[in-house]
PDB file of N, CA and C in Angstrom:
ATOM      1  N   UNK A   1     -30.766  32.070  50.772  1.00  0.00           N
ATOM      2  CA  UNK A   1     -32.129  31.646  50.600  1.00  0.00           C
ATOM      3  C   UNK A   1     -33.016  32.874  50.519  1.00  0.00           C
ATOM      4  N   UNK A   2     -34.078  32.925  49.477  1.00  0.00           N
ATOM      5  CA  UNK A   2     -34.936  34.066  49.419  1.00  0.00           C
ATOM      6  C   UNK A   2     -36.404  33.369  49.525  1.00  0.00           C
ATOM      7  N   UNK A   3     -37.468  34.073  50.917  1.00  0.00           N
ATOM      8  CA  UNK A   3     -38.485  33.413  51.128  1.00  0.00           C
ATOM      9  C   UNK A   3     -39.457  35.553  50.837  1.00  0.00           C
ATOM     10  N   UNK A   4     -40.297  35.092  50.558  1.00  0.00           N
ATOM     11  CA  UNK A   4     -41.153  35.917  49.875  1.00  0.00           C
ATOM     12  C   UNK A   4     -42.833  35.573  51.006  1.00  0.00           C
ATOM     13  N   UNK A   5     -43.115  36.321  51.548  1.00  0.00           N
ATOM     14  CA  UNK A   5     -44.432  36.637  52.701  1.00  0.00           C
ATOM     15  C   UNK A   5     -45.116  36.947  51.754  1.00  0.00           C
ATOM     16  N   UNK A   6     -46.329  36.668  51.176  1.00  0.00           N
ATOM     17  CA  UNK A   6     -47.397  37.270  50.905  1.00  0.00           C
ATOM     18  C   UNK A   6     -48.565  37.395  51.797  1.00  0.00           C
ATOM     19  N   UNK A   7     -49.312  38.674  51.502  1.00  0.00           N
ATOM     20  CA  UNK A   7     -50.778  38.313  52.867  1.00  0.00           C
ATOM     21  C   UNK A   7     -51.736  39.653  52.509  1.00  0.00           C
ATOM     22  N   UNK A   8     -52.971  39.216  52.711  1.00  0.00           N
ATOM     23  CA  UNK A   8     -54.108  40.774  52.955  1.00  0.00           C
ATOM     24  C   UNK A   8     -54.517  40.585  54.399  1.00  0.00           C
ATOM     25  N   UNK A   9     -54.554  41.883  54.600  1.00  0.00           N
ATOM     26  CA  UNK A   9     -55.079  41.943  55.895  1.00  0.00           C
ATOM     27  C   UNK A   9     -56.088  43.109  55.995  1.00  0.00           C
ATOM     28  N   UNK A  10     -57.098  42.881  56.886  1.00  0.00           N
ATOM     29  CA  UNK A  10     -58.205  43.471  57.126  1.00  0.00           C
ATOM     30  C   UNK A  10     -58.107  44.859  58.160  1.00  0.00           C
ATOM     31  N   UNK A  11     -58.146  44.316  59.402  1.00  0.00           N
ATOM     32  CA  UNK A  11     -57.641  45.069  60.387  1.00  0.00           C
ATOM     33  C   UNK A  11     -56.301  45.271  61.069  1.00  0.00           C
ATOM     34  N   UNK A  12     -55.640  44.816  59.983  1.00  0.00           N
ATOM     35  CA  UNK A  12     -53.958  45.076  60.338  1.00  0.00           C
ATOM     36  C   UNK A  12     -53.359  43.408  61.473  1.00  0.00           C
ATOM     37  N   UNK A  13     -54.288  42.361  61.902  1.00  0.00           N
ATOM     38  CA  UNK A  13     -53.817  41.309  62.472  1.00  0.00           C
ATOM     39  C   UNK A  13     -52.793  40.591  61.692  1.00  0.00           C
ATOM     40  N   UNK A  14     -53.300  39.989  60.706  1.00  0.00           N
ATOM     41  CA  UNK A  14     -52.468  39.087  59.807  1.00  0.00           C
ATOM     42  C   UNK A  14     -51.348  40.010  59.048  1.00  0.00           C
ATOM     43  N   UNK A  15     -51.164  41.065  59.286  1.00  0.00           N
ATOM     44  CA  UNK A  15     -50.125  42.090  58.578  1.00  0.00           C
ATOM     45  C   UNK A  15     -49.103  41.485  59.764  1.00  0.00           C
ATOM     46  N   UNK A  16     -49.563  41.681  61.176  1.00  0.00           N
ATOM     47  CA  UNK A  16     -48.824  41.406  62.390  1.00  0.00           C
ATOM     48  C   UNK A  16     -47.960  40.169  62.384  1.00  0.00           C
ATOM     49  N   UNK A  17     -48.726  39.146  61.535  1.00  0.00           N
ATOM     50  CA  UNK A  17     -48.821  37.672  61.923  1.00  0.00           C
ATOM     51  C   UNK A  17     -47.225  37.630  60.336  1.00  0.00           C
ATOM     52  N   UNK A  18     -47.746  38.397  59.710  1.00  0.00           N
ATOM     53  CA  UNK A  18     -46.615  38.282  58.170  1.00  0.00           C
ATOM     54  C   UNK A  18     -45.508  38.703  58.586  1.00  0.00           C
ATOM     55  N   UNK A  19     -45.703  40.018  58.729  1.00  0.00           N
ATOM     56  CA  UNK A  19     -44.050  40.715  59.843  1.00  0.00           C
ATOM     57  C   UNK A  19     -42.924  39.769  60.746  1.00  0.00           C
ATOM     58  N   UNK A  20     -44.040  39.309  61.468  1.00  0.00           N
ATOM     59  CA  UNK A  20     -43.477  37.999  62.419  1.00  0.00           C
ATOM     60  C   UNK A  20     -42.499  36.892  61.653  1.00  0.00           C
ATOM     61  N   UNK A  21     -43.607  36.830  61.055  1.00  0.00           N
ATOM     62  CA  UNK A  21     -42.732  34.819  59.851  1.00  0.00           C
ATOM     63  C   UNK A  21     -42.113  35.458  59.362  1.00  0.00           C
ATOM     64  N   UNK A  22     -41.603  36.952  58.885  1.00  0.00           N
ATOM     65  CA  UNK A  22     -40.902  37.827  57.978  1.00  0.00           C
ATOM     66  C   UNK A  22     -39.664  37.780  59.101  1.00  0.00           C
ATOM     67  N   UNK A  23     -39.691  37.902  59.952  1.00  0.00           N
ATOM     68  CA  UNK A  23     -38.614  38.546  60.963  1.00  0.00           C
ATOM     69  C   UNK A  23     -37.667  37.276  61.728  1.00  0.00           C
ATOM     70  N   UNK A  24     -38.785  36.129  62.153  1.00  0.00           N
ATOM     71  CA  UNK A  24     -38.072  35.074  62.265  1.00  0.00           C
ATOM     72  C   UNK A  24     -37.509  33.802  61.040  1.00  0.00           C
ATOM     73  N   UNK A  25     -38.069  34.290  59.966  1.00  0.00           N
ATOM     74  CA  UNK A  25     -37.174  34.068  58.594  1.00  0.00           C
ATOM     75  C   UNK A  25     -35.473  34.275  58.722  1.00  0.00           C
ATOM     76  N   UNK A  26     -36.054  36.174  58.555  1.00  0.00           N
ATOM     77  CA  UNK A  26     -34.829  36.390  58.049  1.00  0.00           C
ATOM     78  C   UNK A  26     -33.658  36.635  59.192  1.00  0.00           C
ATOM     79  N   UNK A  27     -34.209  36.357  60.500  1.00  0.00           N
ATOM     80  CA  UNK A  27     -32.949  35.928  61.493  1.00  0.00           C
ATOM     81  C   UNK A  27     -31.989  34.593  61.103  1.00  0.00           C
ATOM     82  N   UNK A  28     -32.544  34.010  60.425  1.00  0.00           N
ATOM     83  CA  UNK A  28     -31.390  32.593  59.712  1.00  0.00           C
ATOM     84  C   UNK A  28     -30.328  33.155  59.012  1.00  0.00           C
ATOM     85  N   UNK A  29     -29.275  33.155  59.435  1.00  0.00           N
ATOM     86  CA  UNK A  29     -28.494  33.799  58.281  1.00  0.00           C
ATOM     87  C   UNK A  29     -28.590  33.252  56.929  1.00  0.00           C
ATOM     88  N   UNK A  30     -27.873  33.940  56.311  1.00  0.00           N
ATOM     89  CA  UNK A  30     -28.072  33.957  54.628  1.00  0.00           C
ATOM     90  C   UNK A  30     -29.516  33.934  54.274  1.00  0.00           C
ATOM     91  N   UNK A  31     -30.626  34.573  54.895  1.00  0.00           N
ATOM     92  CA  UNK A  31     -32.186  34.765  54.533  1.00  0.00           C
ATOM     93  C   UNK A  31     -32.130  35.654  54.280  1.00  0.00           C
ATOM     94  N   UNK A  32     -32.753  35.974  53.126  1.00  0.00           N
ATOM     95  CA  UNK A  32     -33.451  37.578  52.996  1.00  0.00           C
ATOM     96  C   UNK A  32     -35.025  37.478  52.686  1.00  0.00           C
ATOM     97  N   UNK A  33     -35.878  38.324  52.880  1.00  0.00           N
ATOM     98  CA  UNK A  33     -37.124  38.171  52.990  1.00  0.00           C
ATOM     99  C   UNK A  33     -37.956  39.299  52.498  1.00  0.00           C
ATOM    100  N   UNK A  34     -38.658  38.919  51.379  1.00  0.00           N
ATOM    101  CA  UNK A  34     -39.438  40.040  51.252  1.00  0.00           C
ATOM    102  C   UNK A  34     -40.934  39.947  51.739  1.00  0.00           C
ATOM    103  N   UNK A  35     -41.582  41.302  51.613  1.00  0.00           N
ATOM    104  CA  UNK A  35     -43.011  40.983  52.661  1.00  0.00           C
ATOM    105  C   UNK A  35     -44.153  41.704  51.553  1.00  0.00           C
ATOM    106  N   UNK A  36     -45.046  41.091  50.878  1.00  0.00           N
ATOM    107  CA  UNK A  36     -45.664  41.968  49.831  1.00  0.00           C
ATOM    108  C   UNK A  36     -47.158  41.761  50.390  1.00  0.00           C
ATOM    109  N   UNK A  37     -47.930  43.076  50.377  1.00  0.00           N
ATOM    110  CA  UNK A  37     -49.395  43.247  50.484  1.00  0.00           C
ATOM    111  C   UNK A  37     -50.165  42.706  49.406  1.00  0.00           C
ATOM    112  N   UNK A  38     -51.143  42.065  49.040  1.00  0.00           N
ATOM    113  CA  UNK A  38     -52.221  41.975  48.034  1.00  0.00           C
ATOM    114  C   UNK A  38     -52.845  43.559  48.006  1.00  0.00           C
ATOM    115  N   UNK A  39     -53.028  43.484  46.468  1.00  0.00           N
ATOM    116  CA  UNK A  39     -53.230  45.097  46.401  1.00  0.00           C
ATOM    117  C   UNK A  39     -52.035  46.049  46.243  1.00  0.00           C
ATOM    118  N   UNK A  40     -51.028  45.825  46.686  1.00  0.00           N
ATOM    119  CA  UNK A  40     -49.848  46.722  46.151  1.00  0.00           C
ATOM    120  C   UNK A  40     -49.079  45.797  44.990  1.00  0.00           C
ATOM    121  N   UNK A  41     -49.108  46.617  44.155  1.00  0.00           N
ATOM    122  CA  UNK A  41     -48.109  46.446  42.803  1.00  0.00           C
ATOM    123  C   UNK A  41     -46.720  45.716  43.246  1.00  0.00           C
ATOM    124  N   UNK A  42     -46.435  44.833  42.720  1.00  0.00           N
ATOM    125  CA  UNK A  42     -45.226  43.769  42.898  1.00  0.00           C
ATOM    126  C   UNK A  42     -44.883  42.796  41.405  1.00  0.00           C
ATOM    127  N   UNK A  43     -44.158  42.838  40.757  1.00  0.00           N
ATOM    128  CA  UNK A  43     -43.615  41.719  39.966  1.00  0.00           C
ATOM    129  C   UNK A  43     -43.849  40.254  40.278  1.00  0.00           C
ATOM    130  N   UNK A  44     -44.999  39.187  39.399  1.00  0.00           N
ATOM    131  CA  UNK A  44     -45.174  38.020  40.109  1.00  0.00           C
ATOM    132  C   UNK A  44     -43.745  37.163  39.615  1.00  0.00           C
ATOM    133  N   UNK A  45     -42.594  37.902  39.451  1.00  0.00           N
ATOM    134  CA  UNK A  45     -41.601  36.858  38.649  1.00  0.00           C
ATOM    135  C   UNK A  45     -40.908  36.827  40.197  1.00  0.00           C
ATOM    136  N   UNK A  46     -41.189  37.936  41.620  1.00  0.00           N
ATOM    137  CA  UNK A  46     -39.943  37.313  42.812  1.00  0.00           C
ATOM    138  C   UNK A  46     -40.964  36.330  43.190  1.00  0.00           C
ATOM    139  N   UNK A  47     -41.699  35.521  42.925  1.00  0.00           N
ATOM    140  CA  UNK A  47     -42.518  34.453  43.509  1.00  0.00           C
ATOM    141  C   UNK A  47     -41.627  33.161  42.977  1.00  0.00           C
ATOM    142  N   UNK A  48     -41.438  33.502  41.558  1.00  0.00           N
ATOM    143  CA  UNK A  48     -40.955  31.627  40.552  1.00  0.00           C
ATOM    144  C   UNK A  48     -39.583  31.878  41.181  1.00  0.00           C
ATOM    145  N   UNK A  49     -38.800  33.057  41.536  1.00  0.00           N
ATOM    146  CA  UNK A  49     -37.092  33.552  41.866  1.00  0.00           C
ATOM    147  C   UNK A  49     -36.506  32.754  43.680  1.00  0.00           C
ATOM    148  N   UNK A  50     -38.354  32.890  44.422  1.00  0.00           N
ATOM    149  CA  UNK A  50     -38.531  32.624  45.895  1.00  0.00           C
ATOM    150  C   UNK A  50     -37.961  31.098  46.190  1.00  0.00           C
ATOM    151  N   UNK A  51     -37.265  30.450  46.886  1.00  0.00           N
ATOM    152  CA  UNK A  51     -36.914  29.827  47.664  1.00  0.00           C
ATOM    153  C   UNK A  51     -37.810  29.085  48.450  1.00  0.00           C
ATOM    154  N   UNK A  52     -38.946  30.034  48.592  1.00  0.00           N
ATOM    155  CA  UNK A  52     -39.987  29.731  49.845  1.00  0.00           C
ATOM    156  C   UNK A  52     -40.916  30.763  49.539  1.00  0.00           C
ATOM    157  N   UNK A  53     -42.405  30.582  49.211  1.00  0.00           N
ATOM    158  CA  UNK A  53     -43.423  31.332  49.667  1.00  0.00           C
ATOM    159  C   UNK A  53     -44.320  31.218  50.887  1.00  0.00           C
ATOM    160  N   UNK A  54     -44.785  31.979  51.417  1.00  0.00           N
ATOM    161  CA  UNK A  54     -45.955  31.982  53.024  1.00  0.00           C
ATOM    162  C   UNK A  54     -46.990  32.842  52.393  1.00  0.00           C
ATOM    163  N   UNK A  55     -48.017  32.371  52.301  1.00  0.00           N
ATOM    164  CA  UNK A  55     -49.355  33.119  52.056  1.00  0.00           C
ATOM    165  C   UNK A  55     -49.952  33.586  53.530  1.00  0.00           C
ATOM    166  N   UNK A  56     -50.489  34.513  53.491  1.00  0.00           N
ATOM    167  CA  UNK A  56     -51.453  34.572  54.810  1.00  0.00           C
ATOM    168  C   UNK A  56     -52.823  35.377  54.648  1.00  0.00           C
ATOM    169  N   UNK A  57     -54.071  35.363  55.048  1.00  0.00           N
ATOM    170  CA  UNK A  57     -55.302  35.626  54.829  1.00  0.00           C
ATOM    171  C   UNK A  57     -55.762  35.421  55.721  1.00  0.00           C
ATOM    172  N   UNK A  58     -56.995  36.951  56.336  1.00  0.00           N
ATOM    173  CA  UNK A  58     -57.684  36.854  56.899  1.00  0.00           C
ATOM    174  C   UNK A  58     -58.782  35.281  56.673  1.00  0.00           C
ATOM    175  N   UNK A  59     -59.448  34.942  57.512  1.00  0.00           N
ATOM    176  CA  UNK A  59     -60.497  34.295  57.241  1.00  0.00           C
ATOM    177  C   UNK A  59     -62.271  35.079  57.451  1.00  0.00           C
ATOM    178  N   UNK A  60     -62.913  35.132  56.865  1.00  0.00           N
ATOM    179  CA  UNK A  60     -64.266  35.451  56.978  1.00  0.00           C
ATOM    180  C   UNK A  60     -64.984  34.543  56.317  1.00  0.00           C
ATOM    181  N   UNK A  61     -65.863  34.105  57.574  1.00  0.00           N
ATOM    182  CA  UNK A  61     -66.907  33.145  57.199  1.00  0.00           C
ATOM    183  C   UNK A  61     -65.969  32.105  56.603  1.00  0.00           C
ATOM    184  N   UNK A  62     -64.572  31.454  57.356  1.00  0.00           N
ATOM    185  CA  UNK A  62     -64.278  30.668  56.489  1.00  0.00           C
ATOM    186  C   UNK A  62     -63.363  30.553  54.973  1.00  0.00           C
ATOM    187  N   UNK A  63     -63.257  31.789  54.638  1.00  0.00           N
ATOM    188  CA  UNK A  63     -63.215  31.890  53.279  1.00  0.00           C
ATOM    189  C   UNK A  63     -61.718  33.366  53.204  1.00  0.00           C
ATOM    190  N   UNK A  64     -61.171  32.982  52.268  1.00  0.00           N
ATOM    191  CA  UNK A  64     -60.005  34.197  52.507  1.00  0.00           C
ATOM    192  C   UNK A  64     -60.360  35.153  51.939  1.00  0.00           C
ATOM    193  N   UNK A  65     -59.878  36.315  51.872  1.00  0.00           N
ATOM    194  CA  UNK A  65     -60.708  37.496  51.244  1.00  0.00           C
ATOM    195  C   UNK A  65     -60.520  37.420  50.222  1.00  0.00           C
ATOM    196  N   UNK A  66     -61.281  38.461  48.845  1.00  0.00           N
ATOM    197  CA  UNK A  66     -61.428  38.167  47.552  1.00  0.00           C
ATOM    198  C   UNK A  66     -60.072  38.615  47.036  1.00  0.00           C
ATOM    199  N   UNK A  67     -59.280  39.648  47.631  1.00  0.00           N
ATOM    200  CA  UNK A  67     -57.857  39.697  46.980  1.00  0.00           C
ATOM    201  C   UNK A  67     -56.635  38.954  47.250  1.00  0.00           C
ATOM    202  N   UNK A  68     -56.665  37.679  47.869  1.00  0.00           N
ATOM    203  CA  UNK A  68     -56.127  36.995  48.081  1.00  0.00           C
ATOM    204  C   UNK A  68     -56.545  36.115  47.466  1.00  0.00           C
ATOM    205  N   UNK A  69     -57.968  35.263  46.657  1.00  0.00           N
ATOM    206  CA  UNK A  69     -58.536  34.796  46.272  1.00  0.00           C
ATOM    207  C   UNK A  69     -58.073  34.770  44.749  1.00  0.00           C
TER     208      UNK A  69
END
């Protein structure tokens, strides 16, 4: 199974919070997991390849930030 983390993070929390779902993922055997920043360069073709996507985003005011957006 291939599950794919996406997330922006502000002050490094939700980076914390991605790592995590990244780590207790890929303790399942046969998981592998990749963990991609918004803002760093990535191929959107391991997203359609993913098994499983997890988005994660700060919230401000409600609203996720504009590069996650």
């Amino acid at each position: 199974m291939k599950i794919v983390v996406v997330y922006d993070s502000l002050s490094g929390n939700t980076e914390k919070m991605a790592r995590a779902i990244a780590e207790g993922a890929g303790s399942v055997a046969g998981t592998s997991v990749d963990v991609k920043k918004i803002g760093e360069p990535f191929p959107l073709s391991i997203l359609a390849k993913a098994d499983g996507v997890a988005f994660g985003s700060p919230c401000v005011y409600a609203n996720v930030t504009d590069g996650m957006r």
